[in-house]
Protein backbone atom coordinates (compact mmCIF):
# COMPACT_ATOMS: atom_id res chain seq x y z
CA UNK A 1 79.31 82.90 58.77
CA UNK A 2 80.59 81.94 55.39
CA UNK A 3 83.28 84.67 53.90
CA UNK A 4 82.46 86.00 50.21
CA UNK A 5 85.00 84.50 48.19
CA UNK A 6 87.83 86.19 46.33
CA UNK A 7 86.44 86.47 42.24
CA UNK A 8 87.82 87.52 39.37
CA UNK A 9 85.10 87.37 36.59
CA UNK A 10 81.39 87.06 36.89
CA UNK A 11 79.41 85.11 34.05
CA UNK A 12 75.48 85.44 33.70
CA UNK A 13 73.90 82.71 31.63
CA UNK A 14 70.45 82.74 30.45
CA UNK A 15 69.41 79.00 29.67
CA UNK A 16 67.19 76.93 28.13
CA UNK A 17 65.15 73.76 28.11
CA UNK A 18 64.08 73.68 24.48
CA UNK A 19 63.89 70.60 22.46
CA UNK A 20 66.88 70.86 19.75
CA UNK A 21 70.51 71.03 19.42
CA UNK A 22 70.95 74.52 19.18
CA UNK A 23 69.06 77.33 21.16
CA UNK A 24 68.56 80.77 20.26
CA UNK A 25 67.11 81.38 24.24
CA UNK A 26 70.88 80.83 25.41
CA UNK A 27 72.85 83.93 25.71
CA UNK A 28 76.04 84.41 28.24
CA UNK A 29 77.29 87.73 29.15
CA UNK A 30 80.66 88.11 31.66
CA UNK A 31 82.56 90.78 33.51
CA UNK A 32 85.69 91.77 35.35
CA UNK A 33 85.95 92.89 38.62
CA UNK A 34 85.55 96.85 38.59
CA UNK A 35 83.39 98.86 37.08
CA UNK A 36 83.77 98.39 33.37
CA UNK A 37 80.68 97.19 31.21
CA UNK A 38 79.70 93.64 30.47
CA UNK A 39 80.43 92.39 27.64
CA UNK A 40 78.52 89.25 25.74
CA UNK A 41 80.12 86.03 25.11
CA UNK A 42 80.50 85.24 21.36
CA UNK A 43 77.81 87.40 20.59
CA UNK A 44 75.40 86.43 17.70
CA UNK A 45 76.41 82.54 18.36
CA UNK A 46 73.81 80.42 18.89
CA UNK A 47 74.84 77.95 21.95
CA UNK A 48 74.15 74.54 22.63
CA UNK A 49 73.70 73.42 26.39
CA UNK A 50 76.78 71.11 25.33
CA UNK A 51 78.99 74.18 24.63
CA UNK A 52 77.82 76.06 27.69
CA UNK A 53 79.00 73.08 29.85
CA UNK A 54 82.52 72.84 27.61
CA UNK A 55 82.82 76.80 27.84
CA UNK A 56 82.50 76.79 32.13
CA UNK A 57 84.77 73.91 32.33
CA UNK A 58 87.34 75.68 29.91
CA UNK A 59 86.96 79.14 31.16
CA UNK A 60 86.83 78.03 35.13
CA UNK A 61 90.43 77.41 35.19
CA UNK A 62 91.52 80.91 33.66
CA UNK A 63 90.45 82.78 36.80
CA UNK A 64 88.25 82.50 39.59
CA UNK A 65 84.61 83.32 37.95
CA UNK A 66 80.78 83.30 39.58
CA UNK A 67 79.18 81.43 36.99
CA UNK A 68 75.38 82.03 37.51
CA UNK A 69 72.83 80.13 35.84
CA UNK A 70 69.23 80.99 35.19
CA UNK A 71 67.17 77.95 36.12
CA UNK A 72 66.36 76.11 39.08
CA UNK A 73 69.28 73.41 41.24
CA UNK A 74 66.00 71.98 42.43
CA UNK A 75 62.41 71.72 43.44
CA UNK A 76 60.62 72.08 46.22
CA UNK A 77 60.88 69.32 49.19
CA UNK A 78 60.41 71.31 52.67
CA UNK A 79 56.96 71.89 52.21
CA UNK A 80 55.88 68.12 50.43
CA UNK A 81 58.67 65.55 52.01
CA UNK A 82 59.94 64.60 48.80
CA UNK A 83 60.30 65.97 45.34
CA UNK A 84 58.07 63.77 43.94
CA UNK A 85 55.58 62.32 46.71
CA UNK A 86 54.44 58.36 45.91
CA UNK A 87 57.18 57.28 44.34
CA UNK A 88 59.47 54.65 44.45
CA UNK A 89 63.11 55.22 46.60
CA UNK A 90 63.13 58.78 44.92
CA UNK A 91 66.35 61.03 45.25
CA UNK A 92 66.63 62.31 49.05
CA UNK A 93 68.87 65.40 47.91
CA UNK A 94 70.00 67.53 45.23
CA UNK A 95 73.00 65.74 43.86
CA UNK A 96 71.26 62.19 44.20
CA UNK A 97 68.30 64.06 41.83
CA UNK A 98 71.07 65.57 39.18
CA UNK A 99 72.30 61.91 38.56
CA UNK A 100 69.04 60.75 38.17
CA UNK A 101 67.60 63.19 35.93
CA UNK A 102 70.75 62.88 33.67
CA UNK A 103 70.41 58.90 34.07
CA UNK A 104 67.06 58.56 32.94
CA UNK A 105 66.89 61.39 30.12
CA UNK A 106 68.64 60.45 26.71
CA UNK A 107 67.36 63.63 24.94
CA UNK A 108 69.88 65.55 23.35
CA UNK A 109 72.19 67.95 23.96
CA UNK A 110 71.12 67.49 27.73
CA UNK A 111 67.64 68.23 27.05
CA UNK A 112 65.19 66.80 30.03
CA UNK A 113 61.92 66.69 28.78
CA UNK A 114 61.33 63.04 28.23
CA UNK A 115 61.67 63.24 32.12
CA UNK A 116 58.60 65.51 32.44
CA UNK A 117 56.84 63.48 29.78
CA UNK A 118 57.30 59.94 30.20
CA UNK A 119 58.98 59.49 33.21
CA UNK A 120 57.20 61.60 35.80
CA UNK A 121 54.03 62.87 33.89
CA UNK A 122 51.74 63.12 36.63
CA UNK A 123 53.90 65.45 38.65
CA UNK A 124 53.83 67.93 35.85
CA UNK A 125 50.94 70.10 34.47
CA UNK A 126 50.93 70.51 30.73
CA UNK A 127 47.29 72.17 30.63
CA UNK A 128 43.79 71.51 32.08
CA UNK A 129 43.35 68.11 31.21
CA UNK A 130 46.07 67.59 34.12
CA UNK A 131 43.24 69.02 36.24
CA UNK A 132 43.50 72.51 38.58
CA UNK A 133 46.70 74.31 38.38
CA UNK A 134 46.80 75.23 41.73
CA UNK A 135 47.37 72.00 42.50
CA UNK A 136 50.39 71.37 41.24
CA UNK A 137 52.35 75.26 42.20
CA UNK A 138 54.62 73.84 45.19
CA UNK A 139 57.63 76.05 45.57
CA UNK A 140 60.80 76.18 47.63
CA UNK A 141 61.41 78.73 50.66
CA UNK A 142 64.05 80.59 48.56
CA UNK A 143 60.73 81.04 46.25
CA UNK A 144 58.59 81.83 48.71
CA UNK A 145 61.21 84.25 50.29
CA UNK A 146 61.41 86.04 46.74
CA UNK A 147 57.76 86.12 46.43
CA UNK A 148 57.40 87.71 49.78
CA UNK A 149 59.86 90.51 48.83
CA UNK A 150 56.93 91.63 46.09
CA UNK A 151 58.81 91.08 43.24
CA UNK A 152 56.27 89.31 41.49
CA UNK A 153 55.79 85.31 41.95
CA UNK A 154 58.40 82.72 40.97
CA UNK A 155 57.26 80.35 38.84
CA UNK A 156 57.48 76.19 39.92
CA UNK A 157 59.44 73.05 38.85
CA UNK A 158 55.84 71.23 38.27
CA UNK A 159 54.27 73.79 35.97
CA UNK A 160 55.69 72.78 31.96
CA UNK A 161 53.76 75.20 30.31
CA UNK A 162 53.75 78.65 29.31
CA UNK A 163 55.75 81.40 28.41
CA UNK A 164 56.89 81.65 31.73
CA UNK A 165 57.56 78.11 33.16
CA UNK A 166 60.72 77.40 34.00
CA UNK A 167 60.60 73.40 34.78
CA UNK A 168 62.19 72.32 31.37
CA UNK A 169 65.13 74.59 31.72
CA UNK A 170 65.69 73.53 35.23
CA UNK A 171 65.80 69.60 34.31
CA UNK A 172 68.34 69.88 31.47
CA UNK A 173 70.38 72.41 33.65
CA UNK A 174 70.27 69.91 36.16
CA UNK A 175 71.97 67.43 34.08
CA UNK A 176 74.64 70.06 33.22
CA UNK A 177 75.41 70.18 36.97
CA UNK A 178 75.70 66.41 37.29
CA UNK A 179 78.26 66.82 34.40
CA UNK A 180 80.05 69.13 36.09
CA UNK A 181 80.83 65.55 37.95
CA UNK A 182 82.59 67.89 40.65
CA UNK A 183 85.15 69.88 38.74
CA UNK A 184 83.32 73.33 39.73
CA UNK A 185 81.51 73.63 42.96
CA UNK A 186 77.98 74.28 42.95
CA UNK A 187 76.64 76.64 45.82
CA UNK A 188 75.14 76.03 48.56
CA UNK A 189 75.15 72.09 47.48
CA UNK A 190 79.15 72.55 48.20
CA UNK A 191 80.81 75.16 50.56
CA UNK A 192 82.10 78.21 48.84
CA UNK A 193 85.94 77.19 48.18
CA UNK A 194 88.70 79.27 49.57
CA UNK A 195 89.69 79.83 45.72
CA UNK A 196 89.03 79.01 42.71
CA UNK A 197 85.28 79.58 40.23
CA UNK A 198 81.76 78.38 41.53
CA UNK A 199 78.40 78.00 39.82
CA UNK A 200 75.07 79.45 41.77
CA UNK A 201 71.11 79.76 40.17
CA UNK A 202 70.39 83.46 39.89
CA UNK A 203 66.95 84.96 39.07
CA UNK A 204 67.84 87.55 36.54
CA UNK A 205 64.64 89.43 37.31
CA UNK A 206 65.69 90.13 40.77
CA UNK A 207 68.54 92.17 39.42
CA UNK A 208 67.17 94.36 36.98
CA UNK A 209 64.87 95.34 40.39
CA UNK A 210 67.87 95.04 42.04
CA UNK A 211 69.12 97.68 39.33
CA UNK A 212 65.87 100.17 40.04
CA UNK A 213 63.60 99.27 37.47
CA UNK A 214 61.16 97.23 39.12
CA UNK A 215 61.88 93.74 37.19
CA UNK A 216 60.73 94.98 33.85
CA UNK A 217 62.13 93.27 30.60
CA UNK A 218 64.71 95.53 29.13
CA UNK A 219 64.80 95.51 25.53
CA UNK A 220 66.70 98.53 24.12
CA UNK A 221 70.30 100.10 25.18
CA UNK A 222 68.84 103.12 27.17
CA UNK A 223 66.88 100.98 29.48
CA UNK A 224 70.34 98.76 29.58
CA UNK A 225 72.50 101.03 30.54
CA UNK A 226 70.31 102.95 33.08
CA UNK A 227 70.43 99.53 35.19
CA UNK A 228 73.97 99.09 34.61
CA UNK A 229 74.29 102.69 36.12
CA UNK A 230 72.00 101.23 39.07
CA UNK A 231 74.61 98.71 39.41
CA UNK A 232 77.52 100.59 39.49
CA UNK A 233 78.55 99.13 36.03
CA UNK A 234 79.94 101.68 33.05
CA UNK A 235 77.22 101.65 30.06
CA UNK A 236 77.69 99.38 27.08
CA UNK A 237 78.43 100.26 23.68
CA UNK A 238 76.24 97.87 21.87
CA UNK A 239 75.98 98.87 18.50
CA UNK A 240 72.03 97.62 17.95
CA UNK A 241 69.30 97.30 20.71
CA UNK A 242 69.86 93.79 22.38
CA UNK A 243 67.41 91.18 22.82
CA UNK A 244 65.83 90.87 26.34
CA UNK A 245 68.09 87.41 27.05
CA UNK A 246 71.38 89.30 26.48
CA UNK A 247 70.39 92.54 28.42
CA UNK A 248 69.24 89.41 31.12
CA UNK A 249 72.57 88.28 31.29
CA UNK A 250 74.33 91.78 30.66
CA UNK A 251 72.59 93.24 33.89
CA UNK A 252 73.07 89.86 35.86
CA UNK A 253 76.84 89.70 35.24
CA UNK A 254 76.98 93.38 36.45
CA UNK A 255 74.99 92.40 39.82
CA UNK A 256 76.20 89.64 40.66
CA UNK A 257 79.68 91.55 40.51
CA UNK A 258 78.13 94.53 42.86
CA UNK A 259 76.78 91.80 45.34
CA UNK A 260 79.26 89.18 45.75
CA UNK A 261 81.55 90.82 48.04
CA UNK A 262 78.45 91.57 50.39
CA UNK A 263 78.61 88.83 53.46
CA UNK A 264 74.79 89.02 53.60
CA UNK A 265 73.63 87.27 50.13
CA UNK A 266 76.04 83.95 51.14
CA UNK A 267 74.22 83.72 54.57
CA UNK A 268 71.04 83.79 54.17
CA UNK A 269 68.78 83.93 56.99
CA UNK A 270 66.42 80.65 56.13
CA UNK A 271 69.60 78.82 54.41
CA UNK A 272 69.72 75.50 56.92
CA UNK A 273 72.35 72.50 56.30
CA UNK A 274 69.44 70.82 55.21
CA UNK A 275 67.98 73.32 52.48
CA UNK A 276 71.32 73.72 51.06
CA UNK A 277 71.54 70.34 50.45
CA UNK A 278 68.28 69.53 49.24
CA UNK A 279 66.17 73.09 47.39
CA UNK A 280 69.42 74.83 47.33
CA UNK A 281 69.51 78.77 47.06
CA UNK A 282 68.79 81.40 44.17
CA UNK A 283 72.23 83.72 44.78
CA UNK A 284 70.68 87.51 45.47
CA UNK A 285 67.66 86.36 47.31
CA UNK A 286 67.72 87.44 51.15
């Protein structure tokens, strides 16, 4: 049974895989331990991936902080045998995949979508001249674990279009984890350390149901505050409605706080050895 670790701070970020150098879909959010309201981090900046990486490493060392990151450590490989079936001596686990991901990709600011594009193309579907989309929706058993909760179905690492596809974001945050090169553990890749900060993939959606309001997007203070309420957070004093990223990250900080001292969301029931090592874990999924 692994022990919730002793925290300080907990940071929400909402990412992005977007071509560029800067990225208006980035927006971090952090908290104490307590009760009082989260607060955004260098609000109105617009991040690059670069700085998010520079900012964790900085900020890890202050005080022991839950950094939680809104993409995917991984795809699918229980349910297919590999991540991407046919090819050549491809990665056999999720660290072996972050370096290669970051060695193949030159995009910038760790942007990953030459690897969808050129590198890997047929794993991906960019519309219907890839063929039936059903084909290509593989997901991992944390996914299939949410799904089966009804909150609606997570989206997969293979499907690179749409509003709601989160495959572009997960590749560049990948190569943010393999630049992490060790200095902050990554859960449940590494063991939760005795001390110190740790990164895990959150699902902001599954908080704001977490929070009572049934995964909707939350786009004005009243509807922000009511799930900080839910989550035993103070309200905010914002002093203009907030986009739905920062009240993402605003409600995520705030539960990930009210769940990290409970035993139940770092032992999961269908977390093996061999999961954690390979599809990982979305932190707040039981």
């Amino acid at each position: 049974m692994v022990a919730p670790p002793p925290l300080a701070r907990f940071a929400a970020i909402d990412w992005s895989g977007a071509k560029g150098r800067k990225h208006k879909g980035i927006a971090v959010a952090s908290c104490e331990a307590g009760d009082k309201a989260p607060r955004l981090v260098r609000p109105g900046h617009i991040w690059s991936r670069t700085e998010v990486l520079e900012w964790l490493i900085e900020t890890a060392a202050e005080a022991p902080t839950l950094y939680g990151f809104d993409f995917s450590c991984a795809p699918p490989i229980m349910e297919r045998g590999a991540y991407f079936p046919g090819e050549t001596a491809p990665p056999a686990n999720a660290r072996a995949l972050w370096a290669y991901v970051d060695r193949l990709c030159d995009d910038e600011d760790l942007g990953a979508a030459s690897f969808m594009e050129q590198h890997h193309r047929r794993h991906f579907y960019f519309g219907a001249a890839d063929g039936v989309k059903a084909d290509f929706l593989h997901h991992r058993v944390c996914e299939h674990a949410f799904n089966a909760t009804g909150g609606g179905k997570a989206s997969t690492l293979y499907d690179a279009v749409g509003a709601a596809q989160v495959a572009k974001a997960s590749y560049a945050g990948m190569r943010l984890l393999h630049r992490l090169g060790g200095k902050v553990p990554v859960w449940p890749m590494d063991a939760v350390p005795a001390a110190g900060s740790l990164v895990v993939e959150i699902y902001t959606r599954a908080f704001i149901r977490l929070a009572g309001l049934s995964g909707r997007k939350v786009r004005n203070r009243a509807d922000l505050n009511l799930a900080l309420k839910g989550l035993g957070s103070r309200a905010t004093r914002l002093a203009a409605d907030p986009s739905d990223h920062e009240t993402d990250v605003l409600i995520a900080a705030a539960g990930m706080r009210a769940i990290a001292g409970d035993a139940r969301y770092w032992n999961p029931p269908q977390l093996t050895p061999e999961l954690a090592g390979t599809e990982g874990w979305t932190f707040g999924v039981l």
